[in-house]
Protein backbone atom coordinates (compact mmCIF):
# COMPACT_ATOMS: atom_id res chain seq x y z
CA UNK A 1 -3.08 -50.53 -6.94
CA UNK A 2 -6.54 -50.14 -7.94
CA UNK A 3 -7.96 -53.22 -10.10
CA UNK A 4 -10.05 -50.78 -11.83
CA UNK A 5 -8.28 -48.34 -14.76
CA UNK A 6 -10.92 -45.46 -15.59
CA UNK A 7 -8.30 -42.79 -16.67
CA UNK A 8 -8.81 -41.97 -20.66
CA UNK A 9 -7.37 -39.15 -22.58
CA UNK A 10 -10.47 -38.74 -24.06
CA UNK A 11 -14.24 -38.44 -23.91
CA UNK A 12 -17.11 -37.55 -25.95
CA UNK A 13 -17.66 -34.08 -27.40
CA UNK A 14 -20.92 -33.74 -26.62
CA UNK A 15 -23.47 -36.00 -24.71
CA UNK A 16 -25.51 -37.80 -26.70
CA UNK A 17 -28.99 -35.96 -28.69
CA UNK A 18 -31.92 -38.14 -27.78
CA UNK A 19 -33.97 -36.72 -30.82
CA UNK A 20 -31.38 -38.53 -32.98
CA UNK A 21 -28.98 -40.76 -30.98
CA UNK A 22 -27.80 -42.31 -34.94
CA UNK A 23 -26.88 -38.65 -35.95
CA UNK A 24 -24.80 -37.79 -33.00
CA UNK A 25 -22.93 -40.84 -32.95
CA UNK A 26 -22.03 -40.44 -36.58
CA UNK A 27 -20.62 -37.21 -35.54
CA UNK A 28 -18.69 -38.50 -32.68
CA UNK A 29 -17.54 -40.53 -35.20
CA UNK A 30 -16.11 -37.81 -37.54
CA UNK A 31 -14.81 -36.00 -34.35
CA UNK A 32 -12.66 -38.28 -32.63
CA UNK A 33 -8.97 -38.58 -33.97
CA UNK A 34 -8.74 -42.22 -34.68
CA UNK A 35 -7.86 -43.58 -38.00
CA UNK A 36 -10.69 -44.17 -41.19
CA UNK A 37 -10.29 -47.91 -40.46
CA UNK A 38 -11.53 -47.48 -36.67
CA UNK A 39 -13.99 -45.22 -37.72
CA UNK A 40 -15.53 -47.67 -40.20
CA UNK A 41 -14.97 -50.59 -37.93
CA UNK A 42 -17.43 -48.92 -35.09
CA UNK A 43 -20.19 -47.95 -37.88
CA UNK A 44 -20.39 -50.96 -38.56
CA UNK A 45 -20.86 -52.32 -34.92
CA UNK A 46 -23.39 -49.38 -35.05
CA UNK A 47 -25.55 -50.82 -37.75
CA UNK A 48 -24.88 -54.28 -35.93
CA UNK A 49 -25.91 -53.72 -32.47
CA UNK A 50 -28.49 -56.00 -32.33
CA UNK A 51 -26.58 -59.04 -33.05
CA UNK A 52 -23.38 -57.63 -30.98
CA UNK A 53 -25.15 -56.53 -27.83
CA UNK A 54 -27.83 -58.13 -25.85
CA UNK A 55 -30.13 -56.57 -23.75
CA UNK A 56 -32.33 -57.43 -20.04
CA UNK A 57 -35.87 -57.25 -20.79
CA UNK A 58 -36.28 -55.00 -17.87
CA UNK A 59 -34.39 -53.21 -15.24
CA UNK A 60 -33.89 -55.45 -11.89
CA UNK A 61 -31.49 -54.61 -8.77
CA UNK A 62 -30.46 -58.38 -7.62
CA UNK A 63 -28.45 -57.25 -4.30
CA UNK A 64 -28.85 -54.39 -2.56
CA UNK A 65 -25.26 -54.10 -0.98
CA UNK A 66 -23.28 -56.00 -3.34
CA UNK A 67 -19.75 -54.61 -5.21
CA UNK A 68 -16.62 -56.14 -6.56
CA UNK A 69 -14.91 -55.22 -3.91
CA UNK A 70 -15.32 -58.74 -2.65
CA UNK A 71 -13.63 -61.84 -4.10
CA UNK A 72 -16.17 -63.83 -3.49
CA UNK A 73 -19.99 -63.43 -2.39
CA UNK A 74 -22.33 -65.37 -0.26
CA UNK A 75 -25.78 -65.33 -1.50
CA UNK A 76 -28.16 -64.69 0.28
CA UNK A 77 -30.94 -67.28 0.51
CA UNK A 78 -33.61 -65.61 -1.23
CA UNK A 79 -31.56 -65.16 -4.08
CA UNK A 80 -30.66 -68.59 -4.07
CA UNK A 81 -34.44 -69.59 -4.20
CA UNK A 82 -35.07 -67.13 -6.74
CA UNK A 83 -32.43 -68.68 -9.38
CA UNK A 84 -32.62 -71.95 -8.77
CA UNK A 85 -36.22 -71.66 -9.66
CA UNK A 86 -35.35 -70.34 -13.05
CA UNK A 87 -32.04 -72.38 -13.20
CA UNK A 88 -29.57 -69.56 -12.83
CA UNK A 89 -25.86 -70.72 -11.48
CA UNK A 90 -25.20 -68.01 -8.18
CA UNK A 91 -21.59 -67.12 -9.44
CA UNK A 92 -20.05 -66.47 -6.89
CA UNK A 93 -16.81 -64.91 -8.01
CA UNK A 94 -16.20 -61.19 -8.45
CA UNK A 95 -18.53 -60.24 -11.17
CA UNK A 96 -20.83 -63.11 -10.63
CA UNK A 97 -24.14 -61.34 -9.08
CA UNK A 98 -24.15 -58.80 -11.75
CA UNK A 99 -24.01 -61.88 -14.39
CA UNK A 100 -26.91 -63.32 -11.92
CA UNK A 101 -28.73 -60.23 -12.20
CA UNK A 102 -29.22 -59.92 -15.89
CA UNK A 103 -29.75 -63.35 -16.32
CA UNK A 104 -32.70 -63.39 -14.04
CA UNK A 105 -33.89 -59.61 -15.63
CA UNK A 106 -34.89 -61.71 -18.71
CA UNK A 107 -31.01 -61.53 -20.66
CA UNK A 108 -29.53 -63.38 -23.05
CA UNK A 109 -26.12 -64.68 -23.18
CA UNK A 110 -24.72 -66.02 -26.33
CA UNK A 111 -22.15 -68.93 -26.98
CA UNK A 112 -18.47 -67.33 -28.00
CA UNK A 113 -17.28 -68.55 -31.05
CA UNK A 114 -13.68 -69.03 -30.23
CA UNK A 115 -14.20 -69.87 -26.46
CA UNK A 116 -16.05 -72.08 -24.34
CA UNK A 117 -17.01 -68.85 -22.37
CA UNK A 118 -20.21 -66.64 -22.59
CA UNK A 119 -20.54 -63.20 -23.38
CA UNK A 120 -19.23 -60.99 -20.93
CA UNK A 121 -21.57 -59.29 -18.96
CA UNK A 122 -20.45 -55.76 -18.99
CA UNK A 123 -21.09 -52.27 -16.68
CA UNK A 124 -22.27 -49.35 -19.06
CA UNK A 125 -21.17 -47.40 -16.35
CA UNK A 126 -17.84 -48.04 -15.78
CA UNK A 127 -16.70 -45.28 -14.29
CA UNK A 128 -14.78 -44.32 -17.37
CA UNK A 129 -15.48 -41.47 -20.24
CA UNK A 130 -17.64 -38.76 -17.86
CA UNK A 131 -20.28 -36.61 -19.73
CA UNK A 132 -18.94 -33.11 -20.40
CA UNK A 133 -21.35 -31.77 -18.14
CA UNK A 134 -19.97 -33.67 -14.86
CA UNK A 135 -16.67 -34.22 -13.51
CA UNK A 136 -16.68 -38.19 -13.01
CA UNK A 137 -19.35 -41.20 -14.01
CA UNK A 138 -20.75 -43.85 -12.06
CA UNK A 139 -18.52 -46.56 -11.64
CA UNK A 140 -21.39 -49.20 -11.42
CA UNK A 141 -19.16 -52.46 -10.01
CA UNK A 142 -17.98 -50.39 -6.88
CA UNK A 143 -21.77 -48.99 -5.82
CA UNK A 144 -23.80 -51.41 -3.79
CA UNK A 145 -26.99 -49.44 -5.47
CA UNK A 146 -25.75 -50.24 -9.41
CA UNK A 147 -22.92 -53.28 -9.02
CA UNK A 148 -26.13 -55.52 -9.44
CA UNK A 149 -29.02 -53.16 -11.48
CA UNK A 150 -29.93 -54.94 -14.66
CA UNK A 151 -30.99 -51.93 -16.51
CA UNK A 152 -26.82 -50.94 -16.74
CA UNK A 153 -26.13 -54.48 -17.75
CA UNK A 154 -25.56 -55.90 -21.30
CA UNK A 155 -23.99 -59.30 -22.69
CA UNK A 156 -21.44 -58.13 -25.55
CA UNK A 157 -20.08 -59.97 -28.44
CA UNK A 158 -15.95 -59.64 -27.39
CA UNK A 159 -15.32 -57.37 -30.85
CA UNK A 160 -18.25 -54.93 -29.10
CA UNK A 161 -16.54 -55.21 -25.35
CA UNK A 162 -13.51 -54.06 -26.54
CA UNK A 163 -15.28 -50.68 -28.06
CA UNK A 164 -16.85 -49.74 -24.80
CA UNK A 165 -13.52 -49.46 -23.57
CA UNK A 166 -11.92 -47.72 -26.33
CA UNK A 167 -14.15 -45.48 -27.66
CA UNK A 168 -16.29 -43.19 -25.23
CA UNK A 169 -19.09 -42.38 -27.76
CA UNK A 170 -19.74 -45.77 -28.55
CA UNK A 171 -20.00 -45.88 -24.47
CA UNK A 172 -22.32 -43.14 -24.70
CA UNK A 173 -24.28 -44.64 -27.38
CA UNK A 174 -25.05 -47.74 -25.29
CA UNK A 175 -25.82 -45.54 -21.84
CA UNK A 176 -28.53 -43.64 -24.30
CA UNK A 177 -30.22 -46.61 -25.15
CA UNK A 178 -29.91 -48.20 -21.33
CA UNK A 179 -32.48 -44.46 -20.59
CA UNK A 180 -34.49 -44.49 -23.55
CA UNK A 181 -35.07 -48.61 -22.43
CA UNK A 182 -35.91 -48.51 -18.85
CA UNK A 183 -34.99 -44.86 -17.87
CA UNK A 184 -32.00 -45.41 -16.66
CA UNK A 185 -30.08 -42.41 -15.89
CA UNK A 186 -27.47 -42.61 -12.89
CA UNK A 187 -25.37 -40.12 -13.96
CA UNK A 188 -28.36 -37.56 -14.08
CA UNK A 189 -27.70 -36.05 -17.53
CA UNK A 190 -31.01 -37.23 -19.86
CA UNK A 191 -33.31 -35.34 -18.36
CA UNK A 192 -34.36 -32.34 -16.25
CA UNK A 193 -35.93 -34.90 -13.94
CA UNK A 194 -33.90 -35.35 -10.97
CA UNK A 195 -32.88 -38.87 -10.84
CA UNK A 196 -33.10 -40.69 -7.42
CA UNK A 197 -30.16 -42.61 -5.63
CA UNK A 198 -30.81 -46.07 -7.96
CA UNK A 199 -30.46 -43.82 -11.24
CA UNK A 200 -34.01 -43.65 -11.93
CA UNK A 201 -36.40 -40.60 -12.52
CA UNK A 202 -39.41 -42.89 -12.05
CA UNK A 203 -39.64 -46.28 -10.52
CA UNK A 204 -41.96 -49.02 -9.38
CA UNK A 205 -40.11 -50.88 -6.38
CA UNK A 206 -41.98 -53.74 -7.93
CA UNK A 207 -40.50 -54.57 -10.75
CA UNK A 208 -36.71 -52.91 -9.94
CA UNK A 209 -36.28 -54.54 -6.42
CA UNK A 210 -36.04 -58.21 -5.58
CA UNK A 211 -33.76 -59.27 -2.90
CA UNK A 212 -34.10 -57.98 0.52
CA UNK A 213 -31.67 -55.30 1.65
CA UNK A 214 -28.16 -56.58 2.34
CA UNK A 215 -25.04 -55.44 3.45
CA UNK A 216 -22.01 -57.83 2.28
């Protein structure tokens, strides 16, 4: 059995409105059949996102080959070089390179109050809650071109992780800010731009790319 659950009864109503990402999420809001007290709860991680999600400073692909497929990875050694010199731990359990990667993309990742663990280091794209103009989403942690690309990376306050699994246009909401960041658009929906293979209608290998090409 798959470790990964993306099935959800549920999804937005529409994709998210650029021109006014605050409006349609308020609408999402008053769409979705969840109770007044979940609606209120999520406006007010809304108005909070800056202290309950963190952000990369820019977008970064670690590993080229990497998933979570494996239960552990083997860095290679330019990666190795590359953290040590800004004192990043190569984690090398399932989800570590993707923790690697926005750590060494310029992120942030708070304390937890109530644990002596970090913020989780979470997928946007996590292959749950498609857009209602495709059939499926990327699932980010199982693509060797995304499992490691900082621009789909944030470090969430626990109350926040939970929504992003719950609630598909407060997923949305997070995947709209990811484009309107670093243009970050693997599921090819923001804009009439065609989007190449790492999710991006306009790169510079220069500042997306740093680790040579490998296959784990």
């Amino acid at each position: 059995m798959s470790i990964f659950n993306v099935r959800s009864p549920n999804s937005v109503s529409t994709g998210p409105s650029l021109e006014d990402i605050d409006a349609w999420f308020e609408a999402e809001c008053d769409f979705a059949s969840v109770s007044k007290i979940e609606k209120k709860l999520l406006r007010h991680i809304h108005k909070a996102l800056d202290v309950l999600v963190r952000w990369p400073a820019r977008p970064y692909l670690l590993w080229q080959g990497a998933t979570r497929a494996q239960k552990y990875h083997r860095y290679p050694d330019s990666i190795k070089i590359e953290a040590k010199r800004f004192n990043v731990h190569c984690d090398t359990r399932t989800n570590g390179p993707a923790v690697v990667a926005y750590l060494l993309a310029g992120g942030e990742r708070p304390k937890r109050y109530g644990s002596t663990n970090a913020w989780s280091v979470h997928h946007l794209y996590s292959g749950k809650f498609s857009h209602p103009s495709k059939n499926a989403t990327l699932h980010a942690a199982k693509h060797p071109l995304h499992m490691t690309q900082a621009a789909g990376l944030v470090a969430i306050h626990p109350i926040a992780d939970q929504a992003c699994d719950e609630y598909p246009f407060f997923s949305w909401l997070l995947r709209a800010l990811a484009f309107q960041k670093f243009n970050y658009d693997p599921d090819g929906v923001f804009s009439d731009k065609p989007v190449d293979e790492t999710g991006f209608k306009c790169r510079d290998d220069a500042s997306v790319f740093f680790a040579e090409q490998i296959n784990v």
